[in-house]
N, C-alpha and C. Protein backbone atom coordinates (compact mmCIF):
# COMPACT_ATOMS: atom_id res chain seq x y z
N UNK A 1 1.94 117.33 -54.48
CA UNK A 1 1.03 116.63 -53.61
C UNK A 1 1.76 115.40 -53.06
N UNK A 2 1.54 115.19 -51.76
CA UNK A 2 2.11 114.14 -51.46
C UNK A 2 1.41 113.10 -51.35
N UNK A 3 2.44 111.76 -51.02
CA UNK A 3 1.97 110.77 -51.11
C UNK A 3 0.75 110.19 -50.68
N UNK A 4 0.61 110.39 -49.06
CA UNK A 4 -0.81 110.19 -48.24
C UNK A 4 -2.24 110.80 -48.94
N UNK A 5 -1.96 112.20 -49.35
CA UNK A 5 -3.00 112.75 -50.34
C UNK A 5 -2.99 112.35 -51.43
N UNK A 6 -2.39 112.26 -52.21
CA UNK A 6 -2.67 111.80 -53.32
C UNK A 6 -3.42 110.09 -53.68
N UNK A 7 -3.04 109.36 -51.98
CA UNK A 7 -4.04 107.94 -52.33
C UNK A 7 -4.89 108.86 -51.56
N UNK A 8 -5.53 109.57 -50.80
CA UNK A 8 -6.68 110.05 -50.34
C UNK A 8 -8.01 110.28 -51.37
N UNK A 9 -6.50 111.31 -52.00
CA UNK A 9 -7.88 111.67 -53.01
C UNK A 9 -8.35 110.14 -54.02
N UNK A 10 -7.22 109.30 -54.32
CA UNK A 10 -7.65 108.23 -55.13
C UNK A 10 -9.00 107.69 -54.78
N UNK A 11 -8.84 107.16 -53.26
CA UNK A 11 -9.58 106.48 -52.27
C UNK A 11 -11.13 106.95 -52.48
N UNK A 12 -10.97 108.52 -52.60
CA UNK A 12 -12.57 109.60 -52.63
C UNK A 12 -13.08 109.44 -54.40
N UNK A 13 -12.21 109.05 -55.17
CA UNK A 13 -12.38 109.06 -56.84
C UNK A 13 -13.47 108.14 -56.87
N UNK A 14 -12.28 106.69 -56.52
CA UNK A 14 -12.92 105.41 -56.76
C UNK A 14 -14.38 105.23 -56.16
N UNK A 15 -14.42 105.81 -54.82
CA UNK A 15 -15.74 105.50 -54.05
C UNK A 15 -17.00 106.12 -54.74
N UNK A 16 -16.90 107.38 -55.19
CA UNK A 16 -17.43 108.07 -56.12
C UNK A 16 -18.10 107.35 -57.40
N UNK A 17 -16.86 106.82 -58.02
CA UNK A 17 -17.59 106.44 -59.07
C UNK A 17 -18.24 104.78 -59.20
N UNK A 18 -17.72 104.64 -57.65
CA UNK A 18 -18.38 102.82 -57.00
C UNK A 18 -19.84 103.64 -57.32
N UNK A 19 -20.58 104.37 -56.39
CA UNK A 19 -21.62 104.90 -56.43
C UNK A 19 -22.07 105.31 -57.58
N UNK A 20 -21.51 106.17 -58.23
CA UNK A 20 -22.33 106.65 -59.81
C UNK A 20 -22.63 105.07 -60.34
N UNK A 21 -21.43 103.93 -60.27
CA UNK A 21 -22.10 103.19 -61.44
C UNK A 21 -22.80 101.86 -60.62
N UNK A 22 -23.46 102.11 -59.19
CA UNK A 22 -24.26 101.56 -58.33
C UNK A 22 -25.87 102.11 -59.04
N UNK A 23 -25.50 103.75 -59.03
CA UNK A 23 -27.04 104.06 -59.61
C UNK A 23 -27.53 103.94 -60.75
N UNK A 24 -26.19 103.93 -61.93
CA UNK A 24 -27.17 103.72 -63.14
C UNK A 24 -26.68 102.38 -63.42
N UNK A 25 -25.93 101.42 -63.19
CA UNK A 25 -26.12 99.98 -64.03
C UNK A 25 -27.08 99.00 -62.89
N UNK A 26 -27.82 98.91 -63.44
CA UNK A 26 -29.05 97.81 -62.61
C UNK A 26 -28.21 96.90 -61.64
N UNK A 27 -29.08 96.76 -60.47
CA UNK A 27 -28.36 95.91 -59.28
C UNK A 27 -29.02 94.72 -59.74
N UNK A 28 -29.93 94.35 -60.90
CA UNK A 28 -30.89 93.23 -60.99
C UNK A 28 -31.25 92.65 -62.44
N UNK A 29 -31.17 91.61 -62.78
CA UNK A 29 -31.25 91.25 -64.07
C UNK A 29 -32.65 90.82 -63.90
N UNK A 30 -33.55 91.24 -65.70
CA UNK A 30 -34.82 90.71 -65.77
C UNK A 30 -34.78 89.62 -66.51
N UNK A 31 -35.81 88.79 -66.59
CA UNK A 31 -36.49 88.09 -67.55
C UNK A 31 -37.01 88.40 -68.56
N UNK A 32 -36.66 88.25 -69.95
CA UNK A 32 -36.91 88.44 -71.29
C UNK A 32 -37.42 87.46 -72.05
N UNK A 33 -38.52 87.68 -72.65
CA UNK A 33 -39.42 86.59 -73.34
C UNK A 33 -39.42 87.49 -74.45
N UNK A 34 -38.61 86.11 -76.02
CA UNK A 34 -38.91 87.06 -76.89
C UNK A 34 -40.39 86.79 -77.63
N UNK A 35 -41.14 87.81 -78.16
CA UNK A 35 -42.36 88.15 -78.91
C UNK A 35 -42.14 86.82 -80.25
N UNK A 36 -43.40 86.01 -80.37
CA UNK A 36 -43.42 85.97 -81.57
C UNK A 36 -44.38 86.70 -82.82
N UNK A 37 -43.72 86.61 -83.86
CA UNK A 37 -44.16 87.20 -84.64
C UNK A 37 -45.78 87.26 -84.54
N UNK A 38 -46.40 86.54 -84.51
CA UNK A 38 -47.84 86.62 -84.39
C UNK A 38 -48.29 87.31 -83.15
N UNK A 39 -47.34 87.13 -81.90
CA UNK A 39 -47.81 87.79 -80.86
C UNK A 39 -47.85 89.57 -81.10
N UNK A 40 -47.13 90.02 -81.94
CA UNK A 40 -46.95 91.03 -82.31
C UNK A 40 -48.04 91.64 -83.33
N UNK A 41 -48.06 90.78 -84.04
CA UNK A 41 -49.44 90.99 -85.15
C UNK A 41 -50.81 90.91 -84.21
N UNK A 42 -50.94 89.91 -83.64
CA UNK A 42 -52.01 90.48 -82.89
C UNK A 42 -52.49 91.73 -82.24
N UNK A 43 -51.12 91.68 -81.57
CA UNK A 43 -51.78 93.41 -80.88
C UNK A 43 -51.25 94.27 -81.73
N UNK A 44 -51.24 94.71 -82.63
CA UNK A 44 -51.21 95.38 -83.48
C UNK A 44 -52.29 95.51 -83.96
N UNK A 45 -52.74 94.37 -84.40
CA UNK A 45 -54.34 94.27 -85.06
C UNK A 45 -55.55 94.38 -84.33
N UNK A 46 -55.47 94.19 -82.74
CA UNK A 46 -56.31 94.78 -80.91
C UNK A 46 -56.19 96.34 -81.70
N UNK A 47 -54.89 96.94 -81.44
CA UNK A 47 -54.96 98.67 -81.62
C UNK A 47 -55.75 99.48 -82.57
N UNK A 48 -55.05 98.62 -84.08
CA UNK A 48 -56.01 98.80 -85.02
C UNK A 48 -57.93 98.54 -84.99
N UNK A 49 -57.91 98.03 -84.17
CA UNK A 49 -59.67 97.45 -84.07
C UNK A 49 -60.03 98.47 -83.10
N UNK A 50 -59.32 98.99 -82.13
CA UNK A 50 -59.78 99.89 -81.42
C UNK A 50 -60.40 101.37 -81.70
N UNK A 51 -59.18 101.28 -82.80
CA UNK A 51 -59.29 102.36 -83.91
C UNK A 51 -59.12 103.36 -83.19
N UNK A 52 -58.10 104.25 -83.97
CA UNK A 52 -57.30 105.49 -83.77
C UNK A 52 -55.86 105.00 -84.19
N UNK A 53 -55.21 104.50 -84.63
CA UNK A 53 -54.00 104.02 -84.32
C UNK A 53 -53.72 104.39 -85.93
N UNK A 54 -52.90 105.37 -86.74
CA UNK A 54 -53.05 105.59 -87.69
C UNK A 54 -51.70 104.80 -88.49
N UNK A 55 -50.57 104.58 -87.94
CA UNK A 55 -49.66 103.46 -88.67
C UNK A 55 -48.86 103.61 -87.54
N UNK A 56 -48.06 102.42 -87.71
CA UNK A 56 -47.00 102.09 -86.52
C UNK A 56 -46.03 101.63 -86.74
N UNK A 57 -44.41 102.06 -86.38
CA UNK A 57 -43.59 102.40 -86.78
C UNK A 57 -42.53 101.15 -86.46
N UNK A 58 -42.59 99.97 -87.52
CA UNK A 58 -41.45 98.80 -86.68
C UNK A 58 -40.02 99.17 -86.41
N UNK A 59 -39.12 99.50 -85.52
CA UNK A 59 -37.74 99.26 -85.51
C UNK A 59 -36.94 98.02 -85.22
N UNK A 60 -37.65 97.15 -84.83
CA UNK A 60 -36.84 96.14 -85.03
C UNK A 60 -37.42 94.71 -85.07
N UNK A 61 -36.30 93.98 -86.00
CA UNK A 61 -37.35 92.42 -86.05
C UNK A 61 -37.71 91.16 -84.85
N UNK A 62 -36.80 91.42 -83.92
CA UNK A 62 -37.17 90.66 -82.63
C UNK A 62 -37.17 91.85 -81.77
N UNK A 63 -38.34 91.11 -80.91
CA UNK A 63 -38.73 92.13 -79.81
C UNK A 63 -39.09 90.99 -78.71
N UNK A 64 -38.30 91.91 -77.10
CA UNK A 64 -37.94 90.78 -75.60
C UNK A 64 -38.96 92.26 -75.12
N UNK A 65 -39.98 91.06 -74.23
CA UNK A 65 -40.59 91.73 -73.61
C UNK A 65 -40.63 91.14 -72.21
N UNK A 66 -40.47 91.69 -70.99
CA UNK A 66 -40.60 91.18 -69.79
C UNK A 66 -42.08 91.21 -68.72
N UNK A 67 -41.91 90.28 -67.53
CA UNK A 67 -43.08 90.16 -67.03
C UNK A 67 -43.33 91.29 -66.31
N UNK A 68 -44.46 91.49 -66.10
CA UNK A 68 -44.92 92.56 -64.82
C UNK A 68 -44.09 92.66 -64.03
N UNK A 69 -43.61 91.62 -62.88
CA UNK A 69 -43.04 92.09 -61.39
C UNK A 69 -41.32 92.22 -61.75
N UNK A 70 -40.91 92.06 -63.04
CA UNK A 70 -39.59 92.61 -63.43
C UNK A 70 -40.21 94.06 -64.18
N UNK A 71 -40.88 93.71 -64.91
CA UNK A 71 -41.08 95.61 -65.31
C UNK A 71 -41.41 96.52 -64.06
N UNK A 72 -42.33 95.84 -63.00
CA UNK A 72 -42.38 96.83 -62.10
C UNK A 72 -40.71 97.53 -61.04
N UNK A 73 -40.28 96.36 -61.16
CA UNK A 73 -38.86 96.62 -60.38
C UNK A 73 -38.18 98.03 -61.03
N UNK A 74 -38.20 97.25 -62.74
CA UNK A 74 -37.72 98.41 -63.43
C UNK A 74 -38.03 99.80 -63.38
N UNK A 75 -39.30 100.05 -62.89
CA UNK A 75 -39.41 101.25 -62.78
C UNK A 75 -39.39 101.92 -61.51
N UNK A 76 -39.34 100.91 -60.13
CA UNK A 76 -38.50 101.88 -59.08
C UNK A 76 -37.23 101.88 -59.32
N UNK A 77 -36.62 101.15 -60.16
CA UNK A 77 -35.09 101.88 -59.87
C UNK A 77 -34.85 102.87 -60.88
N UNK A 78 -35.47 102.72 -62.17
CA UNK A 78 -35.27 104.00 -63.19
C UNK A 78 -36.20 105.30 -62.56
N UNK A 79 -34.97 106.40 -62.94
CA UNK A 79 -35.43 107.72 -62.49
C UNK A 79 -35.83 108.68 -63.59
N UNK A 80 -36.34 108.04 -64.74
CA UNK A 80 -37.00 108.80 -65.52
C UNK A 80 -37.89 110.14 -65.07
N UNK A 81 -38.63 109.59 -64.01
CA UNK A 81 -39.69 110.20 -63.32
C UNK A 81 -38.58 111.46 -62.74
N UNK A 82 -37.87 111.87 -62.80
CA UNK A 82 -37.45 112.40 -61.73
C UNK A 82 -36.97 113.76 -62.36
N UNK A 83 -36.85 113.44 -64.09
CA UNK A 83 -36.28 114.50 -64.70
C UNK A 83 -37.36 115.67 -64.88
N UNK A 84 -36.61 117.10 -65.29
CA UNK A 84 -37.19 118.22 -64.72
C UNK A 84 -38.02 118.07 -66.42
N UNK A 85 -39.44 118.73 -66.26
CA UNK A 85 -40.23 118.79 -67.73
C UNK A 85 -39.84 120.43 -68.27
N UNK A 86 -39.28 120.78 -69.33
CA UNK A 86 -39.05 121.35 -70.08
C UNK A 86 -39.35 121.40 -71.67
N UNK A 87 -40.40 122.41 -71.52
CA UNK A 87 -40.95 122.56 -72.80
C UNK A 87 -40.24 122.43 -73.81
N UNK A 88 -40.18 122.13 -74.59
CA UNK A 88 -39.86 121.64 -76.22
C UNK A 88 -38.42 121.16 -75.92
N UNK A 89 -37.76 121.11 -74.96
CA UNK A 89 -36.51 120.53 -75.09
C UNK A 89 -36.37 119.01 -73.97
N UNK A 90 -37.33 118.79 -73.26
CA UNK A 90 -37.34 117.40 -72.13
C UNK A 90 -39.06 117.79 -72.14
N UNK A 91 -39.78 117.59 -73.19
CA UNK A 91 -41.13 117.71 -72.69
C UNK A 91 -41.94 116.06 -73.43
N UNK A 92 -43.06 115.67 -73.19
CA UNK A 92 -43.52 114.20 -73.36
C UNK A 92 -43.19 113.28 -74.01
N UNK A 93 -42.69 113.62 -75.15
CA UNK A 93 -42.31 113.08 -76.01
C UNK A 93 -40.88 112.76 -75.83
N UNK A 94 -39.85 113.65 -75.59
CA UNK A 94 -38.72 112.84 -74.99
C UNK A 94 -38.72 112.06 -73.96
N UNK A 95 -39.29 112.38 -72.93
CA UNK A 95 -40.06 111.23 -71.84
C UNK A 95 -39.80 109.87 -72.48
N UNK A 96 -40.76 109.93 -73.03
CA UNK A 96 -41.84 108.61 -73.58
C UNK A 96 -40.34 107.90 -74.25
N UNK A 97 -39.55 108.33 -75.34
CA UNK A 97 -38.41 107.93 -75.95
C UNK A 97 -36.92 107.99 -75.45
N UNK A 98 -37.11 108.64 -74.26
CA UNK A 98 -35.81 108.31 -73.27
C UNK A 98 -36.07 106.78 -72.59
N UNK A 99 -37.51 106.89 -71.88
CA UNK A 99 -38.21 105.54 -71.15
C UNK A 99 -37.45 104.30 -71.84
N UNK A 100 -38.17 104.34 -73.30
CA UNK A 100 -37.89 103.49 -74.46
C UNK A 100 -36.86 103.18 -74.51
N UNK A 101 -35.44 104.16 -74.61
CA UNK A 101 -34.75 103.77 -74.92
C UNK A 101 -33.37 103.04 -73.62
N UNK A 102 -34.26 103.80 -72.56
CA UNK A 102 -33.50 103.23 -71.47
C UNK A 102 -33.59 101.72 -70.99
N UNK A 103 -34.83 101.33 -71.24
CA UNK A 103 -35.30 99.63 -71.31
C UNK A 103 -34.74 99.17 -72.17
N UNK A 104 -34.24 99.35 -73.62
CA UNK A 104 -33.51 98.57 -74.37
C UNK A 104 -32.03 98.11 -73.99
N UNK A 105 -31.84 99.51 -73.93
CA UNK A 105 -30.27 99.73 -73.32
C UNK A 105 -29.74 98.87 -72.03
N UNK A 106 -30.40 99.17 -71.18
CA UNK A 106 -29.99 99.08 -69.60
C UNK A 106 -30.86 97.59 -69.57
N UNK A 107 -32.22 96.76 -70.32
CA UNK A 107 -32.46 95.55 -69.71
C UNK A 107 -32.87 94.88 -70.89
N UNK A 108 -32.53 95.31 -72.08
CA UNK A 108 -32.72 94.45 -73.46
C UNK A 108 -34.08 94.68 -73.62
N UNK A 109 -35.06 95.09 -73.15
CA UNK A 109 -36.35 95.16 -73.25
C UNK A 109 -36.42 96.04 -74.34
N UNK A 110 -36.71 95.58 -75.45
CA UNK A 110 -37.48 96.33 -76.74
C UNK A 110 -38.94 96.46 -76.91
N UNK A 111 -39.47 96.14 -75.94
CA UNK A 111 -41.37 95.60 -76.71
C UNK A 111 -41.77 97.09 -75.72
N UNK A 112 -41.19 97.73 -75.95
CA UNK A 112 -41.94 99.21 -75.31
C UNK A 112 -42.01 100.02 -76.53
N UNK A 113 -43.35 100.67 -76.53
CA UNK A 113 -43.60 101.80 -77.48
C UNK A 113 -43.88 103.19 -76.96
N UNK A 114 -43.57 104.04 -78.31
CA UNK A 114 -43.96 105.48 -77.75
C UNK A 114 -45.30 105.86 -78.52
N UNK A 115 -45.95 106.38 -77.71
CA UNK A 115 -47.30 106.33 -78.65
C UNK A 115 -47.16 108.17 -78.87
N UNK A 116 -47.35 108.69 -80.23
CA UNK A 116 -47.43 109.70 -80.37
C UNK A 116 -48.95 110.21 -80.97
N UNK A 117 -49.83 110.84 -79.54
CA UNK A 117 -51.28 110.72 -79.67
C UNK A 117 -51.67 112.15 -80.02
N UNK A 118 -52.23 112.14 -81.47
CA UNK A 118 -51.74 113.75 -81.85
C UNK A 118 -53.37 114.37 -81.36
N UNK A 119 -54.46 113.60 -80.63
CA UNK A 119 -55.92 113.80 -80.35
C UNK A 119 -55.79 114.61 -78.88
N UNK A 120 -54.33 114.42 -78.32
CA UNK A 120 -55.09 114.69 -76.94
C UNK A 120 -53.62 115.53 -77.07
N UNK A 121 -52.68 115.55 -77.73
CA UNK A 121 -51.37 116.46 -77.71
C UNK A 121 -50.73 116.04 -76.79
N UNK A 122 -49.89 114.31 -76.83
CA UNK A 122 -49.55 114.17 -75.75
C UNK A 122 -48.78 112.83 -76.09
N UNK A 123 -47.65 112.21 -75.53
CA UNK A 123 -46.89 110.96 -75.74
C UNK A 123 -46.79 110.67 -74.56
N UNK A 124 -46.60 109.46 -74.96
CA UNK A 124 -46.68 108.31 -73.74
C UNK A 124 -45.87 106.81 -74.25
N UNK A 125 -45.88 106.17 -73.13
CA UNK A 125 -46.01 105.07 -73.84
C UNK A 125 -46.59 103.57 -73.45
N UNK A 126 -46.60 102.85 -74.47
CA UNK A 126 -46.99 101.46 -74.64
C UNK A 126 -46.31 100.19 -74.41
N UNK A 127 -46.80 99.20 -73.10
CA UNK A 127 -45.71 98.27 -73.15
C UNK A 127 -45.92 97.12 -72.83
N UNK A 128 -45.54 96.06 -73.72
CA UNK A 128 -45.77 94.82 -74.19
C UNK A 128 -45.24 94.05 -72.46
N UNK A 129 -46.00 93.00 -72.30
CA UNK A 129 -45.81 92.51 -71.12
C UNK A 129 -45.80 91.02 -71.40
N UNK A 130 -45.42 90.04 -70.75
CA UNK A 130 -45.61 88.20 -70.93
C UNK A 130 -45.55 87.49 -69.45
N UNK A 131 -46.65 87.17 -69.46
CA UNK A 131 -47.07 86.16 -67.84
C UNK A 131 -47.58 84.96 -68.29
N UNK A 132 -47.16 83.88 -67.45
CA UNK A 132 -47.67 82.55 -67.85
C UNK A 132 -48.29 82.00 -69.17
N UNK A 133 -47.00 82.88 -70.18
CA UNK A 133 -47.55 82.65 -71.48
C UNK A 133 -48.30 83.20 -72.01
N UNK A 134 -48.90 83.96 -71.63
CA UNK A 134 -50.12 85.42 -71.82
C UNK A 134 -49.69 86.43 -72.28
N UNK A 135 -49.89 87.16 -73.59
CA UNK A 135 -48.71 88.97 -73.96
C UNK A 135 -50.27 89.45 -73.45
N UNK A 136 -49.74 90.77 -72.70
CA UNK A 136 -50.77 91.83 -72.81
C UNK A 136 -49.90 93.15 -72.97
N UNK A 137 -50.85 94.22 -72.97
CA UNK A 137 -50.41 95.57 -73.84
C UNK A 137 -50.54 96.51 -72.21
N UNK A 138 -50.02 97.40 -71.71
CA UNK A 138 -50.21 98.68 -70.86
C UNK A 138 -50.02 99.82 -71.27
N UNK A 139 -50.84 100.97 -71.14
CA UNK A 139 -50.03 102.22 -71.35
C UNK A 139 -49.17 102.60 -69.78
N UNK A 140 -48.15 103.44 -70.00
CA UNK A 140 -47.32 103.84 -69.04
C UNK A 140 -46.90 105.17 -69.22
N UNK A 141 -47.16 106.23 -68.21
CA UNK A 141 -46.84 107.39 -68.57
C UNK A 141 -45.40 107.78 -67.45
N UNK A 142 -44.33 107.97 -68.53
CA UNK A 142 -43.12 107.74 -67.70
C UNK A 142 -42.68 109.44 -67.21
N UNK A 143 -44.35 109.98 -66.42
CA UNK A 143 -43.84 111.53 -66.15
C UNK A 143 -43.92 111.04 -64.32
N UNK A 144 -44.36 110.12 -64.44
CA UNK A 144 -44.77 109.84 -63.31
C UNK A 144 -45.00 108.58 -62.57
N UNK A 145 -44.52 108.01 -63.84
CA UNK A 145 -43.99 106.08 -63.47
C UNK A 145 -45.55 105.04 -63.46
N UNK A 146 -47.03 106.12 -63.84
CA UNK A 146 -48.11 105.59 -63.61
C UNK A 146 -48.58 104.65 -65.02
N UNK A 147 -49.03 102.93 -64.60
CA UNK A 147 -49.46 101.93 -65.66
C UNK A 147 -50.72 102.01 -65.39
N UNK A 148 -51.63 102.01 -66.66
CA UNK A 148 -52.97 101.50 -66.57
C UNK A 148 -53.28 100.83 -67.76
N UNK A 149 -54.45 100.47 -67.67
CA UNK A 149 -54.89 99.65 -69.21
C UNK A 149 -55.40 100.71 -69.97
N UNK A 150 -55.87 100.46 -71.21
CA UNK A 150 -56.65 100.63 -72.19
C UNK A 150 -58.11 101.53 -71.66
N UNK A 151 -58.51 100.70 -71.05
CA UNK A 151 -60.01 100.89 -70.52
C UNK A 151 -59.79 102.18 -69.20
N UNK A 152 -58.86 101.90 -68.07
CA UNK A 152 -58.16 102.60 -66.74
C UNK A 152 -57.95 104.33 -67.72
N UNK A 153 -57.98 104.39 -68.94
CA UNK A 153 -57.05 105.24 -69.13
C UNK A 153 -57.94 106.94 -68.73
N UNK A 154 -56.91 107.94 -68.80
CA UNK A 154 -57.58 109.72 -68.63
C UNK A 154 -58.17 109.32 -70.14
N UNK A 155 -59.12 109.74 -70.85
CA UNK A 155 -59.40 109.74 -71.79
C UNK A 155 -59.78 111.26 -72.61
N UNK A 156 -59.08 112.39 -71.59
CA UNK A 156 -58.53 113.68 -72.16
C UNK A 156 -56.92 113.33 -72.76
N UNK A 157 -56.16 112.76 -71.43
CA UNK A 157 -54.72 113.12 -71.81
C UNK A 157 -54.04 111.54 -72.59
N UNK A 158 -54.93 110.44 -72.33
CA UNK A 158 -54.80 109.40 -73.40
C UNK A 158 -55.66 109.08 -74.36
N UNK A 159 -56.24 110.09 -75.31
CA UNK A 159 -57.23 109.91 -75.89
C UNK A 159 -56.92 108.60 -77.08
N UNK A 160 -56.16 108.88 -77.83
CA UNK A 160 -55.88 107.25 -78.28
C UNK A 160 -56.85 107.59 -79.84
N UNK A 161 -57.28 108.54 -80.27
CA UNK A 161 -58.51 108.99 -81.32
C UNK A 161 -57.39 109.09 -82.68
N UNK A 162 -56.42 109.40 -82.16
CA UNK A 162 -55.21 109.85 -83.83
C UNK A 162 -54.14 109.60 -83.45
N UNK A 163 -53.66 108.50 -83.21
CA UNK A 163 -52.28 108.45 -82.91
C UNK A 163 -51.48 107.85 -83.62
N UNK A 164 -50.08 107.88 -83.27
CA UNK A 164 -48.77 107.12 -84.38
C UNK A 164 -48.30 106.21 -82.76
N UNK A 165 -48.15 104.94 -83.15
CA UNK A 165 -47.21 103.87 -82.80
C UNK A 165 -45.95 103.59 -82.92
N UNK A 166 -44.43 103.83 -82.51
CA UNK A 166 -43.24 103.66 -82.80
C UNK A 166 -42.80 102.72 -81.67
N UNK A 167 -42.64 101.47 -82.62
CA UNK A 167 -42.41 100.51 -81.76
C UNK A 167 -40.76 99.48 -82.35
């Protein structure tokens, strides 16, 4: 190969992988507020009062949770939504724990949960939010990038009656 081709093809490598790591490393840094401990016990103890919430699963001892209009960013640029659903091998439940684990990874955000809701046969998840000093809780179903509350929710496919918390 000669010389001219061989930077050609360099030229087509590099541009390539300018782009691959344009799409997956964030063009945007969030804001992280970490949880305190009580903020955590509280809603824990909201879920529990709601009742259905049968134990919940801590992984870690500090947890950064971000505001709304950075979580919302986060989810037009993550393409969770985009992956194909495949029964027992990419079906809700990996969803819900890819979501999870892509917010830790890619924006430090840990205060997301996967709720495994064994009433309605279905995962999702749960995610800790902080505004003007305020934590509140959302469910988020990452098949389709859609947030609602508690109350907003399908109450076939988020029934919320027997579920596990892994947070």
């Amino acid at each position: 190969m000669d010389q001219r081709r061989l930077s050609e093809l360099a030229r087509r490598v590099k541009e390539s992988v300018s782009r691959l790591y344009n799409w997956y490393v964030p063009p945007f840094k969030v804001e992280l507020y970490e949880l305190e401990e009580g903020e955590l016990f509280n809603l824990v103890t909201e879920l529990y009062k709601l009742g259905g919430l049968k134990r919940w699963l801590r992984l870690d001892h500090y947890y950064y949770a971000t505001d709304p209009e950075s979580f919302r960013r986060i989810v037009e640029w993550d393409w969770t939504d985009t992956r194909r659903y495949t029964t027992d091998r990419f079906d809700c439940d990996k969803f819900a724990l890819y979501f999870k684990a892509r917010l830790a990874l890619d924006f430090g955000v840990n205060a997301v949960g996967v709720v495994l809701d064994y009433s309605s046969a279905h995962a999702y998840n749960l995610v800790i939010l902080k505004s003007n000093g305020r934590t509140q809780w959302m469910l988020f179903e990452p098949q389709n990038d859609r947030m609602f509350s508690y109350e907003e929710r399908d109450r076939k496919l988020y029934a919320m009656r027997n579920y596990y918390l892994i947070l």
